[in-house]
Protein backbone atom coordinates (compact mmCIF):
# COMPACT_ATOMS: atom_id res chain seq x y z
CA UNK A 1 10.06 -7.82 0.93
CA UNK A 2 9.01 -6.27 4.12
CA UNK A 3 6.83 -7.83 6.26
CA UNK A 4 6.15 -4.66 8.42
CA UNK A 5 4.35 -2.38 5.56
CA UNK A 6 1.55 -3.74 3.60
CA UNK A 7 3.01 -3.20 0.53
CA UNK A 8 0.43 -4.11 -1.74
CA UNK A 9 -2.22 -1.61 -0.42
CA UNK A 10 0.53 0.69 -0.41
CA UNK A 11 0.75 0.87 -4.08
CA UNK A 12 -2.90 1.90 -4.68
CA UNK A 13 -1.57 4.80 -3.14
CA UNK A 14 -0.38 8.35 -3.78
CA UNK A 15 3.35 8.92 -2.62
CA UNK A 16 4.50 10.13 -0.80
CA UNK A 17 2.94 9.56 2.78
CA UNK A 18 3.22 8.98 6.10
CA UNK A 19 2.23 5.32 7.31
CA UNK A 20 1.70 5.39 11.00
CA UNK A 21 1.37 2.67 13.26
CA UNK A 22 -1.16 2.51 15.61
CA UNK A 23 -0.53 -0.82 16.95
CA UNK A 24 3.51 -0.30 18.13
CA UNK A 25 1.87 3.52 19.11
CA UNK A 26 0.09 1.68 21.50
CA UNK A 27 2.38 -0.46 23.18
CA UNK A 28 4.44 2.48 23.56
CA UNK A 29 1.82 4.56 25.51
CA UNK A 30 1.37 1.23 27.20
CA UNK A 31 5.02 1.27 28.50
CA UNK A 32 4.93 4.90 29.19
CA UNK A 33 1.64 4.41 31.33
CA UNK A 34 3.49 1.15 33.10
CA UNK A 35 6.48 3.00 34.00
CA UNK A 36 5.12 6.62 35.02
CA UNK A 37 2.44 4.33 37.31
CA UNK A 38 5.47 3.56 39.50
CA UNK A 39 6.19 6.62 41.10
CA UNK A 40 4.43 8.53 42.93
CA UNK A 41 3.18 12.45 42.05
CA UNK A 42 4.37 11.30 37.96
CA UNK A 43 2.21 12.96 34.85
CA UNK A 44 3.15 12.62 31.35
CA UNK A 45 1.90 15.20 29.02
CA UNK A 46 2.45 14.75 25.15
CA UNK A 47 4.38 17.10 22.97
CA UNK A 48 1.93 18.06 20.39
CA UNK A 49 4.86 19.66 18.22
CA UNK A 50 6.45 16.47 17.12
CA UNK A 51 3.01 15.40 15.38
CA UNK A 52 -0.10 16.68 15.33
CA UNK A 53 -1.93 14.10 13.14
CA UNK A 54 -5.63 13.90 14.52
CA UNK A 55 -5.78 10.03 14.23
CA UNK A 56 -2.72 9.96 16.33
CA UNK A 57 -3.84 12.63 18.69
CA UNK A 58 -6.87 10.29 19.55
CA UNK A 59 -4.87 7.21 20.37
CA UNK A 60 -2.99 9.56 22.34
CA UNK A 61 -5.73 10.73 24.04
CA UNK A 62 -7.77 7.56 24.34
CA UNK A 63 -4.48 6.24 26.53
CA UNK A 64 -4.89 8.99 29.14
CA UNK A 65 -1.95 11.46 28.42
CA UNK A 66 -1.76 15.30 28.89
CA UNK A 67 -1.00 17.63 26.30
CA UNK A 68 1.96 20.15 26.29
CA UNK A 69 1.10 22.97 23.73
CA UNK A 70 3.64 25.09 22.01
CA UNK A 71 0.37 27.62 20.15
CA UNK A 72 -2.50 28.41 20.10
CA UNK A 73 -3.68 26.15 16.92
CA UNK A 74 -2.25 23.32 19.39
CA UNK A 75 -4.85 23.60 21.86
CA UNK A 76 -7.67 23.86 19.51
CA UNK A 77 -6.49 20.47 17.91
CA UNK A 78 -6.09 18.99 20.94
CA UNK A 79 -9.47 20.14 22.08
CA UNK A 80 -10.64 18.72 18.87
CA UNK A 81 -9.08 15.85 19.45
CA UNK A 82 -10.61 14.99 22.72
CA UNK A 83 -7.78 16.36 25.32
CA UNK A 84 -9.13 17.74 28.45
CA UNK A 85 -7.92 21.22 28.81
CA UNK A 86 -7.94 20.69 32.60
CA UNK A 87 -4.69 18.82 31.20
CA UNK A 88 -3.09 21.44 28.80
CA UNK A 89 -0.06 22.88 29.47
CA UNK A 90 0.99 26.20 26.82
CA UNK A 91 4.62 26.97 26.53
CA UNK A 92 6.54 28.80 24.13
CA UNK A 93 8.75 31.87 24.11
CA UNK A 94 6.10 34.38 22.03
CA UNK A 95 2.58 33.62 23.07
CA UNK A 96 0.38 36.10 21.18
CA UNK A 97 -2.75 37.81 22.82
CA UNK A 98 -5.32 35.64 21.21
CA UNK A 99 -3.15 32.53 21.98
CA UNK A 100 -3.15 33.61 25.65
CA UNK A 101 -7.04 34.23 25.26
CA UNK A 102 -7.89 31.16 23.80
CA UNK A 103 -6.08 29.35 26.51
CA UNK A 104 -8.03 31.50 29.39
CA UNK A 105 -10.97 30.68 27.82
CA UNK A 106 -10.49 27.12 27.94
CA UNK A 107 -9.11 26.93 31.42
CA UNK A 108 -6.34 25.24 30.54
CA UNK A 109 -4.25 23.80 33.15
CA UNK A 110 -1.81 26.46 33.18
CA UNK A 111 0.88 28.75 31.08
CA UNK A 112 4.78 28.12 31.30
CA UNK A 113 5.66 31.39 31.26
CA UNK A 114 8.98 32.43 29.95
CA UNK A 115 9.55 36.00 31.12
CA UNK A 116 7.91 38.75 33.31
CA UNK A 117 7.22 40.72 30.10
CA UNK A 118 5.10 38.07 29.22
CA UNK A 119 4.14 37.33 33.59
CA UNK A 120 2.37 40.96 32.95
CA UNK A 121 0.23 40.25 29.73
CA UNK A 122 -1.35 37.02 31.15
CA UNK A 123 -1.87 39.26 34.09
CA UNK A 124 -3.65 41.92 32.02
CA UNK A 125 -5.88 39.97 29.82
CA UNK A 126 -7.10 37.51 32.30
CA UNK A 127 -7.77 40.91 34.82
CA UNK A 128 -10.13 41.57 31.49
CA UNK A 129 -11.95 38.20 31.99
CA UNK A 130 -12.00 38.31 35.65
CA UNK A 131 -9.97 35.17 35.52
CA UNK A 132 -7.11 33.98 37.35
CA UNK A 133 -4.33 31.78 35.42
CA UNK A 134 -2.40 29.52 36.86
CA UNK A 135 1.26 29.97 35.49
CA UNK A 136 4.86 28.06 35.69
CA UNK A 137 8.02 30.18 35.15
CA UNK A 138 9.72 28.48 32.59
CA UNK A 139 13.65 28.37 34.00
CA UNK A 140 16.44 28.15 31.99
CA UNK A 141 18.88 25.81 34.14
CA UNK A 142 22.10 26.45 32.15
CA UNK A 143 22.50 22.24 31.91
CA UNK A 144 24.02 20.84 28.91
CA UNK A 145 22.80 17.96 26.78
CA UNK A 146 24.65 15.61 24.57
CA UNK A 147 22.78 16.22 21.95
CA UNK A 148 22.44 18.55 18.56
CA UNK A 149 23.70 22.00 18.79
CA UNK A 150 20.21 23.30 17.51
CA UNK A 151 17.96 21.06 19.51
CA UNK A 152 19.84 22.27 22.97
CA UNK A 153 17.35 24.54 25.03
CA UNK A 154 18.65 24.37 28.44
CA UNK A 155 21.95 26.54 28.15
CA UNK A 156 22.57 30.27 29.30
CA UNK A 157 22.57 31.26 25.25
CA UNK A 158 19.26 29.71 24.49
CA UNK A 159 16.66 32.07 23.84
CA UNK A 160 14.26 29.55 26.24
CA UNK A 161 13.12 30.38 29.98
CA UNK A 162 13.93 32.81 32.37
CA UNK A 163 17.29 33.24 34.08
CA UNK A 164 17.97 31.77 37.11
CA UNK A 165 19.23 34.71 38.83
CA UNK A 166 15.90 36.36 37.68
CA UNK A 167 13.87 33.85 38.95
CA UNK A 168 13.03 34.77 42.58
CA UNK A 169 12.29 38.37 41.67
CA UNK A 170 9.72 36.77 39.11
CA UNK A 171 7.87 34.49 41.75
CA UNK A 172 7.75 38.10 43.76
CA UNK A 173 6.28 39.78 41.06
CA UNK A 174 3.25 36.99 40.31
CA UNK A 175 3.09 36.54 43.78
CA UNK A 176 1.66 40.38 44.22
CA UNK A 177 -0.60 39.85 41.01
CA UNK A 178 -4.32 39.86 41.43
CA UNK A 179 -4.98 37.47 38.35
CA UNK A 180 -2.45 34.97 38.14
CA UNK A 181 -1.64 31.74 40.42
CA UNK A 182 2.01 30.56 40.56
CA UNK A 183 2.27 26.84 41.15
CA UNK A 184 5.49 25.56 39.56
CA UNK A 185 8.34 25.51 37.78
CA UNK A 186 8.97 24.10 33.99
CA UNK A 187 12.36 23.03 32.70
CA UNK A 188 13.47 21.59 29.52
CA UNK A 189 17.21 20.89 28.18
CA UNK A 190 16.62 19.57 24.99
CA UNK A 191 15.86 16.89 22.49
CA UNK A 192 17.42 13.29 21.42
CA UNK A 193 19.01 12.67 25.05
CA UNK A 194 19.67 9.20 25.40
CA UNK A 195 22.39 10.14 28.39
CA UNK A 196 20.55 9.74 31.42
CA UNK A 197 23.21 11.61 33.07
CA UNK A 198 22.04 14.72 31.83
CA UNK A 199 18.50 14.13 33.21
CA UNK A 200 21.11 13.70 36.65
CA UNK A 201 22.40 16.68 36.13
CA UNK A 202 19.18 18.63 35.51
CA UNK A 203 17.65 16.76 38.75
CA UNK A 204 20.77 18.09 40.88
CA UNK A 205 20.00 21.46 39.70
CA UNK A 206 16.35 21.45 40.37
CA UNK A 207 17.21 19.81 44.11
CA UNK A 208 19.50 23.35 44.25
CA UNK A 209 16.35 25.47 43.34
CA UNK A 210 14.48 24.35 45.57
CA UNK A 211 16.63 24.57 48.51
CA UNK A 212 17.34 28.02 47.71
CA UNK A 213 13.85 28.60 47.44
CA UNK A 214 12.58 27.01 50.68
CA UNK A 215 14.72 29.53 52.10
CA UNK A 216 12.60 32.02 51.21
CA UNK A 217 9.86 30.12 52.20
CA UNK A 218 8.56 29.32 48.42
CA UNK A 219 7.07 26.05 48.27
CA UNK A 220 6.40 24.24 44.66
CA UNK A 221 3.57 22.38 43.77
CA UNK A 222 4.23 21.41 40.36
CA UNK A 223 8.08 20.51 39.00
CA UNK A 224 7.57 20.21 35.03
CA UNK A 225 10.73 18.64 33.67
CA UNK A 226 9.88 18.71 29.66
CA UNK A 227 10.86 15.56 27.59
CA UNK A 228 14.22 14.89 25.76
CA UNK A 229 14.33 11.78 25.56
CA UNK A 230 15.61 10.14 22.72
CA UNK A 231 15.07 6.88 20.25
CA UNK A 232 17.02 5.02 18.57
CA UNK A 233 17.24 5.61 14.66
CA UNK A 234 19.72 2.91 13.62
CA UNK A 235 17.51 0.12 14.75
CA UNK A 236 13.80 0.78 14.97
CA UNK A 237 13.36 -2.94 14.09
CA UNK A 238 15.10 -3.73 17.01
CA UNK A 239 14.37 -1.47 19.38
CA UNK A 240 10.82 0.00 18.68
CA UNK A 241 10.16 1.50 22.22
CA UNK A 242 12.53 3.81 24.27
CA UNK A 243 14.06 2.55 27.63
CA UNK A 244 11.41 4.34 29.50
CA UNK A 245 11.90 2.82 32.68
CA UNK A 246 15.75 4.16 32.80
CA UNK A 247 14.55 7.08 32.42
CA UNK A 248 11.73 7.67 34.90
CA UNK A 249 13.99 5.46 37.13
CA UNK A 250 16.23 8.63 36.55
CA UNK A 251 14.01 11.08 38.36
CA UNK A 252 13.27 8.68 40.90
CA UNK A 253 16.56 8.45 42.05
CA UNK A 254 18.04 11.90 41.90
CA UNK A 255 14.73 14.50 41.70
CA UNK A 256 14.01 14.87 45.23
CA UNK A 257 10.45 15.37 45.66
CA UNK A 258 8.44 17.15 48.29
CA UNK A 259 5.59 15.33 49.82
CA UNK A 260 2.69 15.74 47.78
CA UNK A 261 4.63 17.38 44.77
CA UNK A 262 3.17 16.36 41.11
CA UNK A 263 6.32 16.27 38.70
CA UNK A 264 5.19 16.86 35.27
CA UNK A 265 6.71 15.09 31.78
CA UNK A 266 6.22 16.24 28.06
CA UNK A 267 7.27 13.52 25.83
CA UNK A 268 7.08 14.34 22.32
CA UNK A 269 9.73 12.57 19.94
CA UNK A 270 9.81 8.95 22.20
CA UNK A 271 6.02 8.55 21.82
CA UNK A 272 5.62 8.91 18.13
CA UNK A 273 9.16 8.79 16.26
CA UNK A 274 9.48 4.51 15.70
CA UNK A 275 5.56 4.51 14.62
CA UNK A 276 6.32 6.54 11.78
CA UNK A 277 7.62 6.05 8.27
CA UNK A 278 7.69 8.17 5.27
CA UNK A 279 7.05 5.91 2.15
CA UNK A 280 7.76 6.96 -1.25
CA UNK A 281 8.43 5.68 -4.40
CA UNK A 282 11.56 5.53 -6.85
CA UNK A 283 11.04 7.75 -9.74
CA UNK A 284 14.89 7.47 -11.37
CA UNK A 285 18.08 5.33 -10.28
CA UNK A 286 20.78 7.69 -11.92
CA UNK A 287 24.39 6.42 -12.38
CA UNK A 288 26.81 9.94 -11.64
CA UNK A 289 30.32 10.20 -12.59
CA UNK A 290 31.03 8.62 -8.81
CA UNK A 291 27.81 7.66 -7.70
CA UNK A 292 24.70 5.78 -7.98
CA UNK A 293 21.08 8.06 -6.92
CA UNK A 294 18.21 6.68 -6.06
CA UNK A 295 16.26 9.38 -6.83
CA UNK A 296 12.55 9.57 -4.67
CA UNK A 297 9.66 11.36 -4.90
CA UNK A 298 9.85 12.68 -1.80
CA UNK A 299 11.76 15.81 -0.80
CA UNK A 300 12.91 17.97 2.26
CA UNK A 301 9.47 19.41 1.74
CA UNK A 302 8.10 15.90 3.07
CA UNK A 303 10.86 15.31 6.23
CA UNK A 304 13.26 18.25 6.52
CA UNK A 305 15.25 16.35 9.16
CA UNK A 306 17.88 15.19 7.01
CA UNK A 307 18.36 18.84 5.37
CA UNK A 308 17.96 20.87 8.31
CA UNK A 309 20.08 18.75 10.98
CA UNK A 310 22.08 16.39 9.10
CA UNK A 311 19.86 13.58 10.61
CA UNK A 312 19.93 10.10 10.33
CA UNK A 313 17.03 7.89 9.29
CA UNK A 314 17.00 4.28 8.26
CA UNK A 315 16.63 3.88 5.05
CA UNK A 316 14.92 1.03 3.52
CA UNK A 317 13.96 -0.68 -0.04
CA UNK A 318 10.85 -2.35 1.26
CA UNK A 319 9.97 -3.62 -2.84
CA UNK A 320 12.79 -6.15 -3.00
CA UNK A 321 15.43 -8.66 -1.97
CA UNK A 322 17.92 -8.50 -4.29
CA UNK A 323 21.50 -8.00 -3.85
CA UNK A 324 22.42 -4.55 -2.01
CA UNK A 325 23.87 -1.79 -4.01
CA UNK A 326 25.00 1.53 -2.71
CA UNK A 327 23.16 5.02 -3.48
CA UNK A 328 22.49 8.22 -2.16
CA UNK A 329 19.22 8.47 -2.32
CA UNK A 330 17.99 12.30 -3.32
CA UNK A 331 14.17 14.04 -4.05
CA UNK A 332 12.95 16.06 -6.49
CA UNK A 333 13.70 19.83 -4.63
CA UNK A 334 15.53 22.49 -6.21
CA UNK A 335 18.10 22.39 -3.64
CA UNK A 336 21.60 20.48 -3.19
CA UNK A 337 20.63 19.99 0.39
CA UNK A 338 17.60 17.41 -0.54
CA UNK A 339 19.32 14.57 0.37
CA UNK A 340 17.82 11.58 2.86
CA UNK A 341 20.98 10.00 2.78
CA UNK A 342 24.48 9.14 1.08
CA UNK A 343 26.45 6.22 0.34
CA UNK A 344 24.22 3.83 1.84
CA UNK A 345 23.45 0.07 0.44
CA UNK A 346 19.95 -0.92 -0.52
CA UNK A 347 18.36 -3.98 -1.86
CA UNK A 348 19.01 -3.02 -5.75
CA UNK A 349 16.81 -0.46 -6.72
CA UNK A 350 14.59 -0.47 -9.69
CA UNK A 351 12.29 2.52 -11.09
CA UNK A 352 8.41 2.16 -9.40
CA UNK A 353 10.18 0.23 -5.65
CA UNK A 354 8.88 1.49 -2.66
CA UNK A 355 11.35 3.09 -0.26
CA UNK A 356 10.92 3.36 3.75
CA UNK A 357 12.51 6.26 5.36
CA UNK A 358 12.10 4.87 9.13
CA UNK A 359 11.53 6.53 12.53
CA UNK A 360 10.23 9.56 11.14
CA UNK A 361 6.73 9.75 13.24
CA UNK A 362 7.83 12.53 15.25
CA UNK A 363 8.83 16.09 13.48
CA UNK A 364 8.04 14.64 9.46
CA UNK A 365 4.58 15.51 8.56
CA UNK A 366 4.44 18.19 11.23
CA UNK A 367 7.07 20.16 9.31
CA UNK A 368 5.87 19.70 6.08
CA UNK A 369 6.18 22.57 3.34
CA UNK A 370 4.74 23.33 0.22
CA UNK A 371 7.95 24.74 -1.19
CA UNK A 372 8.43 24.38 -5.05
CA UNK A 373 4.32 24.33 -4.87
CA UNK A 374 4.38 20.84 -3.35
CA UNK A 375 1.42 18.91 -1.99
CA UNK A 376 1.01 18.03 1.53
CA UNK A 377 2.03 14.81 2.11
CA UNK A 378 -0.87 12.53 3.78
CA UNK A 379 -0.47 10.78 7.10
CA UNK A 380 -2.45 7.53 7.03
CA UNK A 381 -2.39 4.77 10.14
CA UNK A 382 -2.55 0.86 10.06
CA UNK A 383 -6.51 1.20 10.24
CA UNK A 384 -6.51 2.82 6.73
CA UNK A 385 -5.37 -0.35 4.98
C-alpha cells in the first residue's frame, strides 16, 4: 500500500480524479519564494496554462506569485481567484478583441505582444478607452532546447514572438504610439528543460540584445524570460521539488542585468507537475496473445500527455503489495493511441485496485476532453479528504 494517497477515502470516490497536494504545493512555492528572494530585480509569475484548478490557484496566490495568462478566460480566473491584475502578464500569439479589452479593463500589468499586427490593435482599442497599455514584444531568440520537438518555442520555425531582425523597427513603431507604453522584452524557449545550459544560452543572447539595443539608446525595464523548467517524472518520490536554485543561480550568473532592471519568470509545469496525480481504478486485467492490460478507467480524455507526446508518467498500483507483474496499462477510448504506458511491472493487479498515474499536476485536468461523451474528471486537494 501507499502511504502517500489516502486510499481509503479514495474509494468513496468517483474515478477518475485528480488528487492534488496542497501540502508538497506548498513547500514548492516555499523554495521558489527562497530562491527568487536571492537576487535582486527577480519576479516569478505562474503559468496559469499548466492548471487552472481554483483551489490551486489560491494557494498559488496566497504565496505571493504573479500570474502569466495565455486568454482571456485566464485572467478572469485568476481575478477570481484572488491575483492582483497589477501582476498579470497576457501572452499568446492570437489575442482576440475582447481578450485585449478585458485585459485593459483590468489594468493588467501589461501585454507580451507578439507582432506589430497585433502592436496596432492594442493601440486602437485602448485609443477607444483613453487608456495607455503597457506592452512587451515577445522575441523569438532562435535558441534551442533539449527538449520535445512540439514543446520547443524559441526557434526561427516556431510560430511564437517576433523576429529578431524585426525587433528594433517594432520598439520604433510603439515608441511613436499615443496609447501604448513599451517597457520590456519577453522570451520563452520552451518546456521540460532540465539543461541549464540552454537557459546559458538564452542569457548570452539576451546580453547581445541589449547591447545592440543600448546602441540605439533603448533602455529595458523589464527582461521576462518565461519558464521551462523541467521535473523529474521517473522519481517524484524522490525528488518532489525542482532544483530551483540551479536554475535562478543560472540567470544570476550569465543574464547581465542593468541597474534597477526587474527580470520576470513564468513557471508553470515546476510549480504544479509532482503535486498532482491522476487516480483511477482497474476495471479489467486482460491477458492478449503477448501481453497482459491493465485496463483503467481513465483515458486520454483524462491526461492526453501520454497520447499526444509519447510522455512518461510513473505509474503506480497504490491497492497492493504483491509480487510485480508486467502490463500495459490502457483506458476505455476508442482509439489505439489510449495508452498510459507499456510493458511496465506493477504490484499484481486485480479488478477494483487503485492505480496512480504520478506527476501529472501540470497539463492533466487542464486538457481534459469530453471526447466519446466523457465526464470531466474532478480535481480534489489533500483538504477534501
Amino acid at each position: 500500500m501507499n502511504e502517500k494517497f489516502p486510499i481509503e477515502s479514495f474509494l468513496q470516490k468517483q474515478t477518475p480524479f485528480y488528487y492534488y497536494d496542497t501540502e508538497l504545493l506548498r513547500e514548492t512555492l516555499k523554495a521558489i519564494n527562497q530562491e527568487a528572494a536571492k537576487h535582486e530585480g527577480f519576479i516569478v509569475h505562474y503559468a496559469i496554462k499548466a492548471n487552472a484548478n481554483p483551489k490551486v490557484l489560491n494557494v498559488i496566490c496566497q504565496a505571493g506569485l504573479g500570474a502569466d495568462c495565455v486568454s482571456g478566460g485566464e485572467i478572469e480566473r485568476c481575478i477570481e481567484t484572488g491575483f492582483s491584475p497589477s501582476k498579470i502578464v497576457y501572452a499568446g500569439v492570437g489575442k482576440s478583441d475582447w481578450e485585449i479589452n478585458l485585459g485593459l479593463d483590468k489594468n493588467i500589468f501589461c501585454f507580451n505582444v507578439e507582432s506589430v499586427a497585433e502592436l496596432e490593435v492594442i493601440n486602437e482599442l485602448a485609443g477607444r478607452k483613453g487608456k495607455t497599455a503597457s506592452i512587451c514584444f515577445r522575441i523569438n531568440p532562435d535558441v534551442g532546447a533539449h527538449t520535445h520537438a512540439k514543446i520547443t518555442t524559441g526557434l526561427a520555425e516556431n510560430k511564437f514572438g517576433i523576429a529578431m531582425r524585426d525587433m528594433e523597427g517594432a520598439i520604433e513603431k510603439a515608441s511613436e504610439m499615443k496609447n501604448v507604453k513599451f517597457i520590456g522584452l519577453h522570451f520563452h524557449i520552451g518546456s521540460q528543460i532540465l539543461n541549464m545550459d540552454d537557459f546559458a544560452a538564452l542569457c548570452n543572447r539576451i546580453n547581445d540584445i541589449q547591447c545592440q539595443l543600448e546602441k540605439r539608446h533603448i533602455k529595458i525595464e523589464n527582461i521576462n524570460v518565461g519558464g521551462g523548467l523541467g521535473i523529474d517524472y521517473d522519481h517524484p518520490n524522490r525528488i518532489p521539488i525542482p532544483n530551483f536554485k540551479a536554475y535562478f543561480d543560472t540567470y544570476a550568473r550569465f543574464l547581465k542585468l542593468r541597474h534597477g532592471q526587474k527580470l520576470h519568470f513564468e513557471l508553470g509545469r515546476a510549480v504544479v507537475a509532482q503535486m498532482g496525480s491522476l487516480i483511477t481504478r482497474t476495471l479489467y486485467v486482460k491477458q492478449g496473445t503477448a501481453k497482459q492490460f491493465c485496463i483503467v478507467d481513465a483515458g486520454m480524455t483524462d491526461l492526453i500527455r501520454p497520447a499526444l507526446y509519447q510522455a512518461f508518467h510513473k505509474i503506480e498500483n497504490i491497492s497492493s503489495q504483491e509480487p510485480k507483474e508486467t502490463y500495459d496499462v490502457v483506458g476505455p477510448i476508442c482509439e489505439s493511441s489510449d495508452v498510459f504506458a507499456k510493458s511496465i511491472d506493477l504490484h499484481r493487479v486485480h479488478r477494483g485496485d487503485l492505480i496512480a498515474i504520478r506527476s501529472a499536476g501540470a497539463y492533466g485536468e487542464i486538457m481534459a476532453s469530453q471526447y466519446n461523451c466523457r465526464k470531466l474528471p474532478k480535481g480534489y486537494t489533500t483538504e477534501d479528504f
